[in-house]
PDB file of N, CA and C in Angstrom:
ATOM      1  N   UNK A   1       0.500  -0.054  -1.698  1.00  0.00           N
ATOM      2  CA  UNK A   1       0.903  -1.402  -2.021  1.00  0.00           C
ATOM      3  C   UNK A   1      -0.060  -2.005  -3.053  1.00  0.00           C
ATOM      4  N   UNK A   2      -1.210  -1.923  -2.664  1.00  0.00           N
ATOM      5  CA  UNK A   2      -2.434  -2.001  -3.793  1.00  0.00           C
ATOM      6  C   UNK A   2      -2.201  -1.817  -5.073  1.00  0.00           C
ATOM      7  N   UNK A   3      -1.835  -0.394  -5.407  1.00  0.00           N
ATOM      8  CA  UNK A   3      -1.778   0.101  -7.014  1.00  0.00           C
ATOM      9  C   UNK A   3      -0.066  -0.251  -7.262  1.00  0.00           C
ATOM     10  N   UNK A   4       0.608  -0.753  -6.464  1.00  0.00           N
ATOM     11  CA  UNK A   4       1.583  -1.219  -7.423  1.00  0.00           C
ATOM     12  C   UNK A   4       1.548  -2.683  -7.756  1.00  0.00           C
ATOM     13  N   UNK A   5       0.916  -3.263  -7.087  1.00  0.00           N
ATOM     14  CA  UNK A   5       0.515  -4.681  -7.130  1.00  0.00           C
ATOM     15  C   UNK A   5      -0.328  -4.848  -8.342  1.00  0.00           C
ATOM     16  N   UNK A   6      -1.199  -4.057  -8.611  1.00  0.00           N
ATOM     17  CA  UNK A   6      -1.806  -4.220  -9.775  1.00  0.00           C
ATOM     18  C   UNK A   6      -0.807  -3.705 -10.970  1.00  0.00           C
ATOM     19  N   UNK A   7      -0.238  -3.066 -10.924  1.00  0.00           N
ATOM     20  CA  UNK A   7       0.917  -2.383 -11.915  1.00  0.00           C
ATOM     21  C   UNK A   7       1.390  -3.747 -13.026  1.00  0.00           C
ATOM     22  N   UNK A   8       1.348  -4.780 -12.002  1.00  0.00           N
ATOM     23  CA  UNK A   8       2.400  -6.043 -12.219  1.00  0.00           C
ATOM     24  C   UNK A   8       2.709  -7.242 -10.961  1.00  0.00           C
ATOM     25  N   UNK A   9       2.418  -8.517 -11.344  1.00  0.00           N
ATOM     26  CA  UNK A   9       2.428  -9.296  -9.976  1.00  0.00           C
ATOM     27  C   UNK A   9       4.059  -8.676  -9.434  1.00  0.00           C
ATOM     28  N   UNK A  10       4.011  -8.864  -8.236  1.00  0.00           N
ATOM     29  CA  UNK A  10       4.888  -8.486  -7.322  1.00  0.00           C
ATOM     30  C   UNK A  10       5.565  -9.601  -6.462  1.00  0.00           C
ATOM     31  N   UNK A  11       6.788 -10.110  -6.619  1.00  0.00           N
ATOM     32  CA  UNK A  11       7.835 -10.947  -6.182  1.00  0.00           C
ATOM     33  C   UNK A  11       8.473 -10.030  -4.125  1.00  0.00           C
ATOM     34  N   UNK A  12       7.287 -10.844  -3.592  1.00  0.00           N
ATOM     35  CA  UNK A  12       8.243 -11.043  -2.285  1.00  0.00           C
ATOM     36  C   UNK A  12       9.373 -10.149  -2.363  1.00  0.00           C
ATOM     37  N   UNK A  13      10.412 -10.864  -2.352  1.00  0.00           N
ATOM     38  CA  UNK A  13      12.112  -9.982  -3.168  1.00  0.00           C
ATOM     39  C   UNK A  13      11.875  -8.537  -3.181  1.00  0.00           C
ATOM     40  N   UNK A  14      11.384  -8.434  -4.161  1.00  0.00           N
ATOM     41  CA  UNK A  14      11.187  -7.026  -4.912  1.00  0.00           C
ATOM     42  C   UNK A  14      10.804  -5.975  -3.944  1.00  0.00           C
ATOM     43  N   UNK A  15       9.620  -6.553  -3.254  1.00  0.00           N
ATOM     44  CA  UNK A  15       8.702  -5.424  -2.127  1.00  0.00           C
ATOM     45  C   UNK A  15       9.584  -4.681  -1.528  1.00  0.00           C
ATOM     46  N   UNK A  16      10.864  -4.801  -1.026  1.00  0.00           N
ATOM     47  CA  UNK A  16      11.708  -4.340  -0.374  1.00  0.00           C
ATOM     48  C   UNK A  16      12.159  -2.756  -0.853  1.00  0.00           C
ATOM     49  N   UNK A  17      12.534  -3.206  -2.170  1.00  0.00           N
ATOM     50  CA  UNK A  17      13.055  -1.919  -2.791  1.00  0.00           C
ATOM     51  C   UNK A  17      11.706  -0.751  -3.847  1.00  0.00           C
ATOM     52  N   UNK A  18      10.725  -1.754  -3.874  1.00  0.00           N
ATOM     53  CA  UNK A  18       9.272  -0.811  -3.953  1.00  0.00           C
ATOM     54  C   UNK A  18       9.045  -0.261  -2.788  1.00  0.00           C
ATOM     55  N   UNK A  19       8.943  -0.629  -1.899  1.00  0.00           N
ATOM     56  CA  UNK A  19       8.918  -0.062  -0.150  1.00  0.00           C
ATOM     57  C   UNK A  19       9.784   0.608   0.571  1.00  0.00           C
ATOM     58  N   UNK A  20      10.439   1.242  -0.076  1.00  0.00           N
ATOM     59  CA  UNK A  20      11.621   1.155   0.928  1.00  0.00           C
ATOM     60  C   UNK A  20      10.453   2.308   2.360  1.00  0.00           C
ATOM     61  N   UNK A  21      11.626   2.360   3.096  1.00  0.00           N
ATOM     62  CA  UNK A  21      10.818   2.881   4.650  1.00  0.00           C
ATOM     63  C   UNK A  21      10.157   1.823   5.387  1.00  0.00           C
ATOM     64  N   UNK A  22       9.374   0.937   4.805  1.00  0.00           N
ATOM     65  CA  UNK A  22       8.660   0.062   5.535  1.00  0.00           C
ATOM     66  C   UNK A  22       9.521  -1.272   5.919  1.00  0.00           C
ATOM     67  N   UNK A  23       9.363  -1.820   6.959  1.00  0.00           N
ATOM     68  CA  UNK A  23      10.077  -2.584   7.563  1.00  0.00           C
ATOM     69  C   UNK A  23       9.876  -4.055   6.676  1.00  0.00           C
ATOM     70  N   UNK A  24      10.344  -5.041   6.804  1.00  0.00           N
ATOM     71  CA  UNK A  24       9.942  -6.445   6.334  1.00  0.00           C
ATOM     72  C   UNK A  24       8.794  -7.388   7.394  1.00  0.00           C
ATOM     73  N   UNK A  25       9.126  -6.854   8.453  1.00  0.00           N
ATOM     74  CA  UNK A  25       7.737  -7.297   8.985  1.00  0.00           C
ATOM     75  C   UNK A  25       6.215  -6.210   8.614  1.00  0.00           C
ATOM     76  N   UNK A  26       6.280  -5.363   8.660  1.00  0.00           N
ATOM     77  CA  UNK A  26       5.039  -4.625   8.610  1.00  0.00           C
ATOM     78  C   UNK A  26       4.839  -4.845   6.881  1.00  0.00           C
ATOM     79  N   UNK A  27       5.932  -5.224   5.602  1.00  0.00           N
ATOM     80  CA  UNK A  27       5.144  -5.739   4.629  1.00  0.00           C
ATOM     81  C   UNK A  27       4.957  -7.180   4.385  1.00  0.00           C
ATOM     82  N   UNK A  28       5.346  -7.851   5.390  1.00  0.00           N
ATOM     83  CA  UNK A  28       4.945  -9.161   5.691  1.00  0.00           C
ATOM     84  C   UNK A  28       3.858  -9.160   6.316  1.00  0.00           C
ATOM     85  N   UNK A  29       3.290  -8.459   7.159  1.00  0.00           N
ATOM     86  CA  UNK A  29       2.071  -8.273   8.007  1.00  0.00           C
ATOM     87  C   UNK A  29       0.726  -7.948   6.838  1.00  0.00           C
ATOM     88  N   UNK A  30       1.433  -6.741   6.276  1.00  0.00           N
ATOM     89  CA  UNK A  30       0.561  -6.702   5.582  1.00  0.00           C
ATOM     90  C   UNK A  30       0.172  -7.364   4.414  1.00  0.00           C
ATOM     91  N   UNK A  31       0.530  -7.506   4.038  1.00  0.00           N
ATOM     92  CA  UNK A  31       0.832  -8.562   2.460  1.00  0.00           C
ATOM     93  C   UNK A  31      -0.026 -10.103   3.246  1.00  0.00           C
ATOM     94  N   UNK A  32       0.197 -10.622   4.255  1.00  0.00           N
ATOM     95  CA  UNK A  32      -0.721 -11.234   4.683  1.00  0.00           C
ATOM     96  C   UNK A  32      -2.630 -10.932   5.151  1.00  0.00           C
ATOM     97  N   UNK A  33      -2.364  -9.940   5.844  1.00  0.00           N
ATOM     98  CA  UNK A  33      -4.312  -8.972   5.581  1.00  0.00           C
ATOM     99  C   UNK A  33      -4.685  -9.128   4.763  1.00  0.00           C
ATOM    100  N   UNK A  34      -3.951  -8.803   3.311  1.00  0.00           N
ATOM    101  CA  UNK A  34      -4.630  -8.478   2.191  1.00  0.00           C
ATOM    102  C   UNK A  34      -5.151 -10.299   1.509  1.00  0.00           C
ATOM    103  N   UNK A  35      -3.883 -10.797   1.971  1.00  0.00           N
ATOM    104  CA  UNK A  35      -4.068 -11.950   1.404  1.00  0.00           C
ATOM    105  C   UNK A  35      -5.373 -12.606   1.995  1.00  0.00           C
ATOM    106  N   UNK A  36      -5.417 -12.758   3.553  1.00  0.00           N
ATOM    107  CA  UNK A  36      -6.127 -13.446   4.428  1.00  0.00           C
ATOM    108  C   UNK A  36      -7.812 -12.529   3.907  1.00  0.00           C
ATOM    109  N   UNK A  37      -7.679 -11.328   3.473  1.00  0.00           N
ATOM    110  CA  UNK A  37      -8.890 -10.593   2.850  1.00  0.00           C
ATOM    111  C   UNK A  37      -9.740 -11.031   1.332  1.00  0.00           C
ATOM    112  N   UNK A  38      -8.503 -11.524   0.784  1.00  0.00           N
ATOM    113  CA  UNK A  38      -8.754 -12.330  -0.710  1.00  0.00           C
ATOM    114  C   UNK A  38      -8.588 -10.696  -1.545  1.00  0.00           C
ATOM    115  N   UNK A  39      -7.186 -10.224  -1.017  1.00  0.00           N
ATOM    116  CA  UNK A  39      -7.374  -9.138  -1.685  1.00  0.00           C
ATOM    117  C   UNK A  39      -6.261  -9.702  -2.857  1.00  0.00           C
ATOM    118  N   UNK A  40      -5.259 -10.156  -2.297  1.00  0.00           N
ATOM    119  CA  UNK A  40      -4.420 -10.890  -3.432  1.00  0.00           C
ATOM    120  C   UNK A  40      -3.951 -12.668  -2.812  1.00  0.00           C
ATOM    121  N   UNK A  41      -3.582 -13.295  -3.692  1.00  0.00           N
ATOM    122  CA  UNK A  41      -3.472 -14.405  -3.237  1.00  0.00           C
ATOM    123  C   UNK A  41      -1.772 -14.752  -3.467  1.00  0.00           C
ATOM    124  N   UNK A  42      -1.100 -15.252  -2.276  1.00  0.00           N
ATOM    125  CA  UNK A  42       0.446 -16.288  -2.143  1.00  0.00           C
ATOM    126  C   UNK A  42       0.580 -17.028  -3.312  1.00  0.00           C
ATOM    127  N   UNK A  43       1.263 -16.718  -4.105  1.00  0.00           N
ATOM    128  CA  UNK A  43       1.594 -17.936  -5.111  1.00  0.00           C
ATOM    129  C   UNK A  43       2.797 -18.225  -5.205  1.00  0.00           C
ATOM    130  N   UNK A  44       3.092 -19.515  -4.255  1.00  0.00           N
ATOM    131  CA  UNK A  44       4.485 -19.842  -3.815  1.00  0.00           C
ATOM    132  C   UNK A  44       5.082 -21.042  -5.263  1.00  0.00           C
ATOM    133  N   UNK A  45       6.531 -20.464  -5.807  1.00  0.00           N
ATOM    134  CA  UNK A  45       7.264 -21.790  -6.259  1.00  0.00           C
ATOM    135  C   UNK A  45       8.338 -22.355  -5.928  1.00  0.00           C
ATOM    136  N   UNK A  46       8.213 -23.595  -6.143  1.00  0.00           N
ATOM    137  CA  UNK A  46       8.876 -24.821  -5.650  1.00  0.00           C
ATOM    138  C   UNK A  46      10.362 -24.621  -6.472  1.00  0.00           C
ATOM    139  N   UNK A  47      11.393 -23.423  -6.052  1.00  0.00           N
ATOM    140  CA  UNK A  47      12.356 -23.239  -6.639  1.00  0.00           C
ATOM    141  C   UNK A  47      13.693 -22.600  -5.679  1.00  0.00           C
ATOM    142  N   UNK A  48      14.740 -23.176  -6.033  1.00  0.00           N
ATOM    143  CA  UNK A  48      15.632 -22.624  -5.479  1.00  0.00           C
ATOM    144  C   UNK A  48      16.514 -21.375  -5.876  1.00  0.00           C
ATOM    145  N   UNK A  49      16.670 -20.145  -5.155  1.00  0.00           N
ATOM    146  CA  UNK A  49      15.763 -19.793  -3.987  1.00  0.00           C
ATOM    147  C   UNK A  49      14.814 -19.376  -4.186  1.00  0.00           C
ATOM    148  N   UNK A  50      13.118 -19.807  -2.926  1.00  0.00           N
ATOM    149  CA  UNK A  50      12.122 -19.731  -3.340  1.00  0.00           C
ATOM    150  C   UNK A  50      11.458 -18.694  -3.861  1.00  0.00           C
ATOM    151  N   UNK A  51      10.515 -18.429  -4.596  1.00  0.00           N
ATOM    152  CA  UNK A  51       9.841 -17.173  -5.281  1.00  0.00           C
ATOM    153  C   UNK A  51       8.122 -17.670  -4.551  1.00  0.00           C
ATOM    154  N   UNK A  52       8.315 -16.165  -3.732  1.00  0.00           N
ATOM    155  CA  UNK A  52       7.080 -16.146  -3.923  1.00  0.00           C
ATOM    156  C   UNK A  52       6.137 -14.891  -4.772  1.00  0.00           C
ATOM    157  N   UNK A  53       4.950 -14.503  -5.113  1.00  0.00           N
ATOM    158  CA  UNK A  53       4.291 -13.791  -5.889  1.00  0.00           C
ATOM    159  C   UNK A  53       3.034 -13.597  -5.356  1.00  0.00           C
ATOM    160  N   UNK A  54       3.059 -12.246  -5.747  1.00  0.00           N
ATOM    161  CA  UNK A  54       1.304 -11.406  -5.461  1.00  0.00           C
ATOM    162  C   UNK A  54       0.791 -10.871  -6.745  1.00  0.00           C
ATOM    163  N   UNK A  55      -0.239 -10.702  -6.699  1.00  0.00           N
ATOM    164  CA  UNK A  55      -1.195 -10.452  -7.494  1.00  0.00           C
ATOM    165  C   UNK A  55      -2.494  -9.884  -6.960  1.00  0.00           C
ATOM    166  N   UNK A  56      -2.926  -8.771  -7.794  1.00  0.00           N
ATOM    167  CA  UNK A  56      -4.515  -8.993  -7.106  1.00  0.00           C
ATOM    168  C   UNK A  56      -5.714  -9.515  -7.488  1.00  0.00           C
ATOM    169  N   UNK A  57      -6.563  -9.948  -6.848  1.00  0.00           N
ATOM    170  CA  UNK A  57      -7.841 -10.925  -7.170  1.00  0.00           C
ATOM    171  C   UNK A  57      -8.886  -9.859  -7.750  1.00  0.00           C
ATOM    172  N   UNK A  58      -9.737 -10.516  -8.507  1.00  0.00           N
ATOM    173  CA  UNK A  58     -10.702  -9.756  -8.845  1.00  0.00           C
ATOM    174  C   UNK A  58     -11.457  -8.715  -8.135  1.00  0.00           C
ATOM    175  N   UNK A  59     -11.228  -8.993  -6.596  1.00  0.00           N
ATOM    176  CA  UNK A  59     -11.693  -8.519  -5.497  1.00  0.00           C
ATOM    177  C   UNK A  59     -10.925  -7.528  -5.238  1.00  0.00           C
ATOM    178  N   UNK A  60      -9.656  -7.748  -5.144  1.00  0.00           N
ATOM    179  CA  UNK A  60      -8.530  -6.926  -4.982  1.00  0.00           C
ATOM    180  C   UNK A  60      -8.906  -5.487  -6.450  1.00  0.00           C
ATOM    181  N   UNK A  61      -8.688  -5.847  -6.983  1.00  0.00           N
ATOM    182  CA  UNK A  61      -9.141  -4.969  -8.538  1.00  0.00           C
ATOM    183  C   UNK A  61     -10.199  -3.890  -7.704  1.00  0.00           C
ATOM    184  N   UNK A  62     -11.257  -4.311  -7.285  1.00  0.00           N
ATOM    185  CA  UNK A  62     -12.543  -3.571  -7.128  1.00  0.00           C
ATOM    186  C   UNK A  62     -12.101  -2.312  -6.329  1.00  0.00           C
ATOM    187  N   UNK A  63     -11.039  -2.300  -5.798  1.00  0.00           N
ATOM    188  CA  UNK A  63     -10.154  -1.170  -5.023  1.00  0.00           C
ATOM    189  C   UNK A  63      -9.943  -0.026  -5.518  1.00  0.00           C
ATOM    190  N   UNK A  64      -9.410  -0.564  -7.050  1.00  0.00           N
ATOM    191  CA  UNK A  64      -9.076   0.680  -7.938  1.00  0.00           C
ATOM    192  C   UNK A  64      -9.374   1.788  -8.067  1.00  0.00           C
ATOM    193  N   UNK A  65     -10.885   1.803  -8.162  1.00  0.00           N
ATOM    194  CA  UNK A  65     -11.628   3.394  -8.444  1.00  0.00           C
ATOM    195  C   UNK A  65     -11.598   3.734  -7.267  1.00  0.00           C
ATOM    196  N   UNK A  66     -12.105   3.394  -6.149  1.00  0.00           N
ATOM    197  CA  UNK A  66     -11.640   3.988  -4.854  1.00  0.00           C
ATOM    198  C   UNK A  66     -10.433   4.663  -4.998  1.00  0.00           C
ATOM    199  N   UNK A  67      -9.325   4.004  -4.763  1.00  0.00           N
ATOM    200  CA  UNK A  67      -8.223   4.219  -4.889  1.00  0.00           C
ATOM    201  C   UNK A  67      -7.806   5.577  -5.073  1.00  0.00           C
ATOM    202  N   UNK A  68      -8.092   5.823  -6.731  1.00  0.00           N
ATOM    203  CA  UNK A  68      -8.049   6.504  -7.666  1.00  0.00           C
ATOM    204  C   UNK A  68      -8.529   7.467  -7.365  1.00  0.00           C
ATOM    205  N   UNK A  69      -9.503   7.963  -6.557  1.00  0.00           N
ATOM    206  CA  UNK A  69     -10.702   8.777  -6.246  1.00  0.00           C
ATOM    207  C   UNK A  69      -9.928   9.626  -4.849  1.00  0.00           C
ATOM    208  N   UNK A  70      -9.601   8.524  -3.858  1.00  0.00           N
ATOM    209  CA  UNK A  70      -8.503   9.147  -2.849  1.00  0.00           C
ATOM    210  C   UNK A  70      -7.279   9.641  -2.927  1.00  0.00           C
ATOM    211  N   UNK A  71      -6.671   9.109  -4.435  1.00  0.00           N
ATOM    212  CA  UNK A  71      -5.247   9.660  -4.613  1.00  0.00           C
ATOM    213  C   UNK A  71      -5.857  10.845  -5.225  1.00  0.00           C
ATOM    214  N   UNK A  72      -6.565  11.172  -5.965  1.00  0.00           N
ATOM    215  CA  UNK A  72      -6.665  12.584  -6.776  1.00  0.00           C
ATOM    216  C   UNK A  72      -7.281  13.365  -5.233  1.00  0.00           C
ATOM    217  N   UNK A  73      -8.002  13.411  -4.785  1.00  0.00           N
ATOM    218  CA  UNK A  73      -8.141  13.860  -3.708  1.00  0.00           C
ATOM    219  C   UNK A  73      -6.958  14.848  -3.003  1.00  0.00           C
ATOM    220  N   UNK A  74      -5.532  13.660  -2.153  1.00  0.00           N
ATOM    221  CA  UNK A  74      -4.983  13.802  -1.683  1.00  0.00           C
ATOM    222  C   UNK A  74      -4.418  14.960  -2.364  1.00  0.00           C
ATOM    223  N   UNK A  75      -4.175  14.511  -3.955  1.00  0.00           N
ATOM    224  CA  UNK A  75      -3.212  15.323  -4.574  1.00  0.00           C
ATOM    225  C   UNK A  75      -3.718  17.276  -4.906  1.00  0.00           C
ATOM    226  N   UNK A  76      -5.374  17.018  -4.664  1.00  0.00           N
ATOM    227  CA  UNK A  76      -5.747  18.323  -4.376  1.00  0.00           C
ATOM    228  C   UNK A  76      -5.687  19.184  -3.674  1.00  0.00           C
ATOM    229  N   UNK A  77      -5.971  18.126  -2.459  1.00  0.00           N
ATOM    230  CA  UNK A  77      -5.888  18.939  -1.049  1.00  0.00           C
ATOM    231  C   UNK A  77      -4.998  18.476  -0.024  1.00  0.00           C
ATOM    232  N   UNK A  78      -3.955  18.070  -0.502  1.00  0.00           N
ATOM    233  CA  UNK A  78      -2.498  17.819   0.972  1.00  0.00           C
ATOM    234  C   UNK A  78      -2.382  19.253   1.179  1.00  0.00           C
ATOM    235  N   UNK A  79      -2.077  20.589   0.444  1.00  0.00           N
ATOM    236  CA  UNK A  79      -1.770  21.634   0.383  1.00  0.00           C
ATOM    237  C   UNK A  79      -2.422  22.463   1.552  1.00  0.00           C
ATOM    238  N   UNK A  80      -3.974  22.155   1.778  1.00  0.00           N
ATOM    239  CA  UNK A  80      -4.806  23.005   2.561  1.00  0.00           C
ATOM    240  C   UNK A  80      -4.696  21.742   3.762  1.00  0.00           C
ATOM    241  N   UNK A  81      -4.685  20.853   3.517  1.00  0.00           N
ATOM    242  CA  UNK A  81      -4.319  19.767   4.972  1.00  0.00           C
ATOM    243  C   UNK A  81      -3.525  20.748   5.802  1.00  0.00           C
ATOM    244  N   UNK A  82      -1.949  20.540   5.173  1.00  0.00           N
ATOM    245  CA  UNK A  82      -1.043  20.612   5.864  1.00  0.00           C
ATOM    246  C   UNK A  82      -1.055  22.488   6.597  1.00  0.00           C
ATOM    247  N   UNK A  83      -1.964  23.464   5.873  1.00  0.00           N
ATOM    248  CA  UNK A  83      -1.996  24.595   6.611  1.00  0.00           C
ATOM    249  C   UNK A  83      -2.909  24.421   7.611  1.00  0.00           C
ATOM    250  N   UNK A  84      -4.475  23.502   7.738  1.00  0.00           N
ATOM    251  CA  UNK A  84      -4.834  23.448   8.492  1.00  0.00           C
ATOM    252  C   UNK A  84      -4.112  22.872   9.715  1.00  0.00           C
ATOM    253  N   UNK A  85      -3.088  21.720   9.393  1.00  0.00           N
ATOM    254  CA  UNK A  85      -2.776  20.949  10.499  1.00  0.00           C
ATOM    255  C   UNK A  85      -1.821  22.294  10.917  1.00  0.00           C
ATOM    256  N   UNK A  86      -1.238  23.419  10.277  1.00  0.00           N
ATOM    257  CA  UNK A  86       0.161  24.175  10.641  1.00  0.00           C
ATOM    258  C   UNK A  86      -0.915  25.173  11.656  1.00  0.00           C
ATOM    259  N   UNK A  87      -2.327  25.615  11.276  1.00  0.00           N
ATOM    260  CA  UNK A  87      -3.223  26.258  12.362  1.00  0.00           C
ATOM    261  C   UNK A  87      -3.638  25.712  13.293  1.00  0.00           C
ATOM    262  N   UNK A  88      -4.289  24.521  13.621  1.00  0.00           N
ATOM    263  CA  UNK A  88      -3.743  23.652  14.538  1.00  0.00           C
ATOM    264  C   UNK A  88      -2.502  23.649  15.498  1.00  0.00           C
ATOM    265  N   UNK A  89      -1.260  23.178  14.682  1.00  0.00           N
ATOM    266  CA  UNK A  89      -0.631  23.116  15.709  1.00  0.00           C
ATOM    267  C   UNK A  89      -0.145  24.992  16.798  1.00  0.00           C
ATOM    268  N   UNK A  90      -0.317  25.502  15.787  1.00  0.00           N
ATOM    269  CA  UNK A  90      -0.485  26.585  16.532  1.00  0.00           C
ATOM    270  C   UNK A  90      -1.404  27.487  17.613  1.00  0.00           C
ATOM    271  N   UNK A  91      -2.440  27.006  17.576  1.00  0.00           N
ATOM    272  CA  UNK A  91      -3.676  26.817  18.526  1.00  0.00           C
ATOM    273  C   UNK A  91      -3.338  26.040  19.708  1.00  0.00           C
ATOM    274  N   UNK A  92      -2.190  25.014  19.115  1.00  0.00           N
ATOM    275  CA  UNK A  92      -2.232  24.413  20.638  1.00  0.00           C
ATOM    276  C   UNK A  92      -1.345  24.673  21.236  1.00  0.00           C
ATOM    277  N   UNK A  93      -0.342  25.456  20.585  1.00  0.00           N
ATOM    278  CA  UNK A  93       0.980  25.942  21.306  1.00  0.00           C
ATOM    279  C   UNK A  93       0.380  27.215  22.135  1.00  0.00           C
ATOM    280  N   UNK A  94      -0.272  28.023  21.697  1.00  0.00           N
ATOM    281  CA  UNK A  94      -0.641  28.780  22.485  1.00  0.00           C
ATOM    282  C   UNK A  94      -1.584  28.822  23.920  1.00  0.00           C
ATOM    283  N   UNK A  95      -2.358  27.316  23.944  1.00  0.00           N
ATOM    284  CA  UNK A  95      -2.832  27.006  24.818  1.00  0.00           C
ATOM    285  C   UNK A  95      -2.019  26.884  26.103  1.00  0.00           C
TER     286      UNK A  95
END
């Protein structure tokens, strides 16, 4: 949710079909953490029907290289994850 938020402020509305899988409460839940964190801030307008907008804060930003650092990661090693988790689960079937 992070790196698409920075992509481009992000319209309430929209989250839905950037998200799909995730429920409207759990990106209402979350979208509030982040907010209540000062990771991005509510910027509600006074329009019919209402718009609201995210963004991230300077704070929010500081995420990035992290980020960045865990997605290349993932993208190295999901491959050896998922055989460890497949030796695993086989260790325990045999138990």
């Amino acid at each position: 949710m992070i790196v698409t938020i920075a992509e481009a402020k992000l319209r309430f509305g929209d989250s839905k079909t950037r998200f799909e899988g995730i429920s409207g409460k759990v990106r209402t839940d979350t979208l509030r953490a982040l907010e209540r964190g000062g990771i991005v801030p509510r910027e509600k307008y006074a329009e019919i029907p209402p718009r609201v907008m995210y963004e991230l804060t300077p704070l929010g930003k500081t995420l990035l290289v992290p980020l960045a650092a865990l997605t290349e990661w993932a993208e190295i090693y999901t491959c050896e994850v998922m055989l460890e988790r497949q030796k695993y689960d086989e260790l325990q079937e045999g138990l």
